[in-house]
N, C-alpha and C. Protein backbone atom coordinates (compact mmCIF):
# COMPACT_ATOMS: atom_id res chain seq x y z
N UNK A 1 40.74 -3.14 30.69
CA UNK A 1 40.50 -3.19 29.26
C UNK A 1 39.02 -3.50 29.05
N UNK A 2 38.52 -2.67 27.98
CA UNK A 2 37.19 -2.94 27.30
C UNK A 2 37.48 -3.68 26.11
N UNK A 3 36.56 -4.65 26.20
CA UNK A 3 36.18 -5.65 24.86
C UNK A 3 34.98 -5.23 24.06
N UNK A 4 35.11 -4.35 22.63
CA UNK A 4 33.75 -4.13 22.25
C UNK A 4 32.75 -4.97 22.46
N UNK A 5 31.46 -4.88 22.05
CA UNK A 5 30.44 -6.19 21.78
C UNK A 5 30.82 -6.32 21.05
N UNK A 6 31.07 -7.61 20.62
CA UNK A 6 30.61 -8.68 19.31
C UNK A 6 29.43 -9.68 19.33
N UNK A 7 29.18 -9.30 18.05
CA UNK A 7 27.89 -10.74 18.30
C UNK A 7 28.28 -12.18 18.15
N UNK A 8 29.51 -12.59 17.34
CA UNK A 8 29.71 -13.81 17.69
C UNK A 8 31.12 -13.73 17.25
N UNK A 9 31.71 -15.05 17.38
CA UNK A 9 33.30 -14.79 16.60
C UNK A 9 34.44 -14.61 17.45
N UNK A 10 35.31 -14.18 16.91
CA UNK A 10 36.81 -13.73 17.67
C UNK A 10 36.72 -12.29 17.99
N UNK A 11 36.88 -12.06 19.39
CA UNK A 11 37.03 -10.83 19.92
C UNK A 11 38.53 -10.12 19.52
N UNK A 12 38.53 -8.59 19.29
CA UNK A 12 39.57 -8.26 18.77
C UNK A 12 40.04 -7.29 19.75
N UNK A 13 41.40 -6.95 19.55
CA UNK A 13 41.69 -5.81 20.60
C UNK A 13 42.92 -5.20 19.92
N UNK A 14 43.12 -4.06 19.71
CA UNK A 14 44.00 -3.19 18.78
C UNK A 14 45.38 -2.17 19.50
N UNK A 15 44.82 -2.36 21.26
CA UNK A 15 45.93 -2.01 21.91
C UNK A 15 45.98 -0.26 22.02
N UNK A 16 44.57 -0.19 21.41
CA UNK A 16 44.20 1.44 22.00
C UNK A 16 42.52 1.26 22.70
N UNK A 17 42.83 2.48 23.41
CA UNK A 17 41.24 2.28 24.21
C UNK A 17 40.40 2.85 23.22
N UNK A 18 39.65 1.71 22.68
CA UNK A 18 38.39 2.68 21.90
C UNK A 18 36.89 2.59 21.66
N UNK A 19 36.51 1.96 23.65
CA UNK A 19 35.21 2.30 24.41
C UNK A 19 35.12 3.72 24.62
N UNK A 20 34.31 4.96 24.12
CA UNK A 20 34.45 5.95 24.52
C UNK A 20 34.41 5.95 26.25
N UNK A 21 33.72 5.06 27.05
CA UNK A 21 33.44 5.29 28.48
C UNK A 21 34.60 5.41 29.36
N UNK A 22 35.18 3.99 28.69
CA UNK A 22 36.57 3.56 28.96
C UNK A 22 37.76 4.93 29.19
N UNK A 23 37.60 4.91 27.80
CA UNK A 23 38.99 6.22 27.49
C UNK A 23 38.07 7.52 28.25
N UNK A 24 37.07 7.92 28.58
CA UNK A 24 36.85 9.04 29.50
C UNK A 24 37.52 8.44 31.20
N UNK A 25 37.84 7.41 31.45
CA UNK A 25 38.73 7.09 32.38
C UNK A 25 39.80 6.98 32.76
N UNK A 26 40.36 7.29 31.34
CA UNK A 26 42.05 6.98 31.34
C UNK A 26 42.32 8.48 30.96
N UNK A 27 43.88 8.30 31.08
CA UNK A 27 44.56 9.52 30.27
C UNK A 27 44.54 9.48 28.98
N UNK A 28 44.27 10.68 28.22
CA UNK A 28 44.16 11.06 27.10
C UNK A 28 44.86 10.49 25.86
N UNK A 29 44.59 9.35 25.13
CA UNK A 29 45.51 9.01 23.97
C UNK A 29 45.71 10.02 22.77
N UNK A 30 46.98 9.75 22.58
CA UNK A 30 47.24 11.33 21.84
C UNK A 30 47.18 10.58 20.55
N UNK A 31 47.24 11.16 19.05
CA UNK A 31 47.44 10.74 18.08
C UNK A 31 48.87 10.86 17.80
N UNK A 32 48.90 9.29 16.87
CA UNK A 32 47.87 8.64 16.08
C UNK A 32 47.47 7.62 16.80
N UNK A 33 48.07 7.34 17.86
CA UNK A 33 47.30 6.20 18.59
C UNK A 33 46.06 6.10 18.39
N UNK A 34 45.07 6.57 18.63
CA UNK A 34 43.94 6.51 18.71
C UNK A 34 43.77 6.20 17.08
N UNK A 35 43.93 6.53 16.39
CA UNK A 35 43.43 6.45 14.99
C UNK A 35 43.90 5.55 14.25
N UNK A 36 45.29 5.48 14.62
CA UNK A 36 45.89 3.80 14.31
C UNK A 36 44.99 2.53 14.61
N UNK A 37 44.74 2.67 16.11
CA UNK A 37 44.18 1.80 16.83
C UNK A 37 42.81 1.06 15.59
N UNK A 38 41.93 2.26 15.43
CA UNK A 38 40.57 2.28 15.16
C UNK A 38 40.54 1.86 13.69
N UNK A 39 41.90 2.16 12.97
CA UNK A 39 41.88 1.57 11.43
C UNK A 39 42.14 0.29 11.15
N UNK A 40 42.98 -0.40 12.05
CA UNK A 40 43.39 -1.39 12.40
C UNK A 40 42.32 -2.46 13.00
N UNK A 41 41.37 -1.74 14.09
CA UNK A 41 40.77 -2.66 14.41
C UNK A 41 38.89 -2.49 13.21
N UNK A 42 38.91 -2.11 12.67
CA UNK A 42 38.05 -1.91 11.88
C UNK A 42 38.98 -2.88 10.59
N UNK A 43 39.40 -2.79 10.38
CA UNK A 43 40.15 -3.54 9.25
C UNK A 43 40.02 -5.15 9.45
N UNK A 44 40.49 -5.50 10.91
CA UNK A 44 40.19 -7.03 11.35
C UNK A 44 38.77 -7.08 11.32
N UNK A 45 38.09 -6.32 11.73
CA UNK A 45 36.26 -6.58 11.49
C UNK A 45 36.08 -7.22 10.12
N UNK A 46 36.38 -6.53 9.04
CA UNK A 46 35.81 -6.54 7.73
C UNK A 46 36.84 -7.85 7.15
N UNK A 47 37.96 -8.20 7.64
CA UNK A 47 38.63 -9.15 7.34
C UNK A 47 37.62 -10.42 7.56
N UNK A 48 37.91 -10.49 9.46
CA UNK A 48 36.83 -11.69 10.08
C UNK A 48 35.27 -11.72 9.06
N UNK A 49 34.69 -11.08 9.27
CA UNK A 49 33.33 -10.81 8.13
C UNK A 49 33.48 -11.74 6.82
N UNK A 50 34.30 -11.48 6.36
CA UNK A 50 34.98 -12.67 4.64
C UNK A 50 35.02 -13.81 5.35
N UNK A 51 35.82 -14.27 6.63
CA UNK A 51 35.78 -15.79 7.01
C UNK A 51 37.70 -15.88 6.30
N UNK A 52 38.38 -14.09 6.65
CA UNK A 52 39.82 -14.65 6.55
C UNK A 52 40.29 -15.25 7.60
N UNK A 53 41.18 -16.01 7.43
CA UNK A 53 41.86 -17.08 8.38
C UNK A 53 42.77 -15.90 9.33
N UNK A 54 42.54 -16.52 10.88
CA UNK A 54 43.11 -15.39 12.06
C UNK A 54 44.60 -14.90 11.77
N UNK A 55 45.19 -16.03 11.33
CA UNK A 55 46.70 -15.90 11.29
C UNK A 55 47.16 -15.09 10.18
N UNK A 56 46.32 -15.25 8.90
CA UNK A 56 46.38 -14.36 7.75
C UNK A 56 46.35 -12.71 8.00
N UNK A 57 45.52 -12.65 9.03
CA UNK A 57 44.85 -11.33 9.56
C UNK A 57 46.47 -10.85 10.38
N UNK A 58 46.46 -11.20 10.65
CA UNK A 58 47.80 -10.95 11.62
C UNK A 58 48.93 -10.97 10.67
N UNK A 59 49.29 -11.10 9.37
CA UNK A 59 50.18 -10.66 8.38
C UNK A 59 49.79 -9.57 7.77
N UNK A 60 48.52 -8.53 7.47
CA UNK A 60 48.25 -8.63 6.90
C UNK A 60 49.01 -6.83 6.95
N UNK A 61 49.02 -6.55 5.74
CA UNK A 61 49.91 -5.24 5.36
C UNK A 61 49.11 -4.14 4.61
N UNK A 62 47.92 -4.36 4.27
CA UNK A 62 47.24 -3.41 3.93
C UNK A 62 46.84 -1.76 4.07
N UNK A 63 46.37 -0.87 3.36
CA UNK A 63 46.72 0.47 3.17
C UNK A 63 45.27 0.84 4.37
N UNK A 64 44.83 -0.31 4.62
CA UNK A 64 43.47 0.54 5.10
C UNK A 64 44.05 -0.10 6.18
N UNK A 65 44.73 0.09 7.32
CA UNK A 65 45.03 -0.19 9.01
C UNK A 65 45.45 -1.68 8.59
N UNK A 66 47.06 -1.03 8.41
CA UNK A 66 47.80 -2.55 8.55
C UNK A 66 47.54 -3.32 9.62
N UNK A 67 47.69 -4.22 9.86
CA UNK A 67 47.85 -5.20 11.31
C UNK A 67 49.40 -5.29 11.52
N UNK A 68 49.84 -5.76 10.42
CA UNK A 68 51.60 -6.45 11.09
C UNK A 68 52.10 -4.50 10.62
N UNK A 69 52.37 -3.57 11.69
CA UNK A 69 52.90 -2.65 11.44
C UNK A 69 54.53 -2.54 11.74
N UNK A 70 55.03 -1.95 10.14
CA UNK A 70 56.57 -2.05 10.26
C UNK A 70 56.53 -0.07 9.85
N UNK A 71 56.24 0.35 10.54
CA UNK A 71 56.57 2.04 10.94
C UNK A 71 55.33 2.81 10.41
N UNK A 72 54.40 2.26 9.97
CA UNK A 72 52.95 3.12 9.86
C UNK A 72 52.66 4.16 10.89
N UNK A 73 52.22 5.24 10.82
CA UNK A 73 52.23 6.08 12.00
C UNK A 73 53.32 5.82 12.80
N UNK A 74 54.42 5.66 12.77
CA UNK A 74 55.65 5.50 13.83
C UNK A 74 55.67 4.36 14.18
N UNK A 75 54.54 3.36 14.05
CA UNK A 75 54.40 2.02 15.06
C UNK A 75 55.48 0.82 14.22
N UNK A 76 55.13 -0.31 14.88
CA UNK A 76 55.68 -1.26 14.72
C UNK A 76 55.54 -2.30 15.46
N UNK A 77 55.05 -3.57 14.98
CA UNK A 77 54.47 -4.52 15.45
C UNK A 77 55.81 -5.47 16.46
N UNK A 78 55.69 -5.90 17.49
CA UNK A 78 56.54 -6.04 18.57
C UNK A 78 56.10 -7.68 18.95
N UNK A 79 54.93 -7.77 18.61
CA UNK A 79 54.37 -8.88 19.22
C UNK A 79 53.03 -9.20 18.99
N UNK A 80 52.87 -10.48 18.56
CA UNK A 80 51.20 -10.68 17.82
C UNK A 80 50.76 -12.53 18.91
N UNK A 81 49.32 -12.27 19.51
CA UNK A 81 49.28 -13.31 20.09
C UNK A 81 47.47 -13.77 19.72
N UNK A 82 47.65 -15.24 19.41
CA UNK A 82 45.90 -15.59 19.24
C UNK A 82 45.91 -16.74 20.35
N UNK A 83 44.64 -16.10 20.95
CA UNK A 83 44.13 -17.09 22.35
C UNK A 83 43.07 -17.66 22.16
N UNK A 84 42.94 -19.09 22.26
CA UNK A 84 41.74 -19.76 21.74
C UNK A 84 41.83 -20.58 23.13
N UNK A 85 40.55 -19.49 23.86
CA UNK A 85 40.33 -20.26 25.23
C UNK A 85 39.61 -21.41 26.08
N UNK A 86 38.88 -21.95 24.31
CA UNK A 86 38.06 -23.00 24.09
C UNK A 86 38.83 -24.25 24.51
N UNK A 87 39.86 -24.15 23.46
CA UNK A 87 40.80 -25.30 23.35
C UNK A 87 42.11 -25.05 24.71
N UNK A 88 41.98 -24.34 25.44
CA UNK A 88 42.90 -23.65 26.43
C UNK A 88 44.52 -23.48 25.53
N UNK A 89 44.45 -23.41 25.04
CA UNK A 89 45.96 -23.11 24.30
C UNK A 89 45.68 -21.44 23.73
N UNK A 90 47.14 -21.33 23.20
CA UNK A 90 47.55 -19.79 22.99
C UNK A 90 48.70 -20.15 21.61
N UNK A 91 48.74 -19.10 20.97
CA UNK A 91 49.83 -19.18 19.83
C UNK A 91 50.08 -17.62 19.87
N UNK A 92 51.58 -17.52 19.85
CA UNK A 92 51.92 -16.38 19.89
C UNK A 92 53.42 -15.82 19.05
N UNK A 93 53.61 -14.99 18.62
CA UNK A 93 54.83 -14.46 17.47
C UNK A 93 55.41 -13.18 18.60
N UNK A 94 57.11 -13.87 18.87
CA UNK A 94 57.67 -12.22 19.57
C UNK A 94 58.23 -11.75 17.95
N UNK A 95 57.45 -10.87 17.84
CA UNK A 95 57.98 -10.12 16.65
C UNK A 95 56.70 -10.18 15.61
N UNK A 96 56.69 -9.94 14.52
CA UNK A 96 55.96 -9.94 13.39
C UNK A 96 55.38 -11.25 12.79
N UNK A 97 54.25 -11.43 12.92
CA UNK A 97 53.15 -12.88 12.53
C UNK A 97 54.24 -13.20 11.10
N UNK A 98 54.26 -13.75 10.17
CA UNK A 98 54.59 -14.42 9.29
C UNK A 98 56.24 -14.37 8.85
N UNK A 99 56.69 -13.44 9.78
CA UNK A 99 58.06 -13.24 9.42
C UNK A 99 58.88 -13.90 10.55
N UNK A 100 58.47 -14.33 11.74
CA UNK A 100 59.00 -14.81 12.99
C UNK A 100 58.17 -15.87 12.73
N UNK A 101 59.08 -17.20 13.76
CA UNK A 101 58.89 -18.21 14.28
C UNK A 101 57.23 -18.24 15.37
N UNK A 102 56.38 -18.76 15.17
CA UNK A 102 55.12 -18.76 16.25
C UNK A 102 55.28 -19.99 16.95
N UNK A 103 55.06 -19.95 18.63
CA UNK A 103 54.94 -20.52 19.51
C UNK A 103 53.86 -21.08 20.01
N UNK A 104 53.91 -22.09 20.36
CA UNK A 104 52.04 -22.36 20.76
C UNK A 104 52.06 -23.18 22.20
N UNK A 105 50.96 -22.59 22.97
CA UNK A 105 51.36 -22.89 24.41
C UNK A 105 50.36 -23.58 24.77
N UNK A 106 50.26 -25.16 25.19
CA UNK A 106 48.99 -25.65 25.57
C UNK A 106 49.01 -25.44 27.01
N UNK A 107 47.84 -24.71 27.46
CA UNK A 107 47.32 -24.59 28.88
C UNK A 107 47.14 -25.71 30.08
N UNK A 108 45.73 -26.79 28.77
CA UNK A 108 45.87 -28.21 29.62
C UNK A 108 46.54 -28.20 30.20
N UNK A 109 47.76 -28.96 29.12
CA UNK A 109 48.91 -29.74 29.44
C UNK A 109 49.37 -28.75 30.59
N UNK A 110 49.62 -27.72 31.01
CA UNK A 110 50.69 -27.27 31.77
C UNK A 110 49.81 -26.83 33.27
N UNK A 111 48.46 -26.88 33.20
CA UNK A 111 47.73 -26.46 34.57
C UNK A 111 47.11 -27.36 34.53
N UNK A 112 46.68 -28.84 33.76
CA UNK A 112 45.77 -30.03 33.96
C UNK A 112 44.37 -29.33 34.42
């Protein structure tokens, strides 16, 4: 996996390859993957940019590249996870951010 640059902030990842270098390495993503991917992760850009809260972002249902997808382009959101590797912990939703129960996993505590 490629991580765009960012200049500062929360790194995002949309679950399609969309380093052109990258995806000239892999097999061919067919649409809409690819375009899902890129609305979606352009959408969290301009979210983060305002200073919306991560978890908000991860509900968020909007016409311009939903995040929590319930059949947009065929998709559907399965699983949403935020890793804050500062604090070594993880918070994670099996299923859809605001509609499911979120889990939160402290690292510390479990590898000291």
């Amino acid at each position: 996996m490629v991580l765009p640059e960012q200049k500062r902030g929360a790194l995002v990842h949309t679950n399609g390859i969309l380093d052109a270098a990258f995806a000239k390495r892999n097999p061919p993503q067919g649409e809409p993957l690819r375009t899902n991917s890129q609305r979606r992760y352009d959408n969290v850009l301009r979210q983060l940019a305002t200073g919306a809260d991560v978890e908000k972002i991860l509900c968020d249902r909007s016409s311009r590249g939903a995040i929590c997808q319930r059949g947009e382009d065929g998709m559907h959101t399965d699983f949403a996870v935020v890793f804050a590797p500062v604090e070594k912990k993880f918070k994670f939703w099996s299923g859809r951010a605001g509609l499911e129960a979120s889990e939160s996993v402290d690292l510390e505590r479990i590898f000291g």
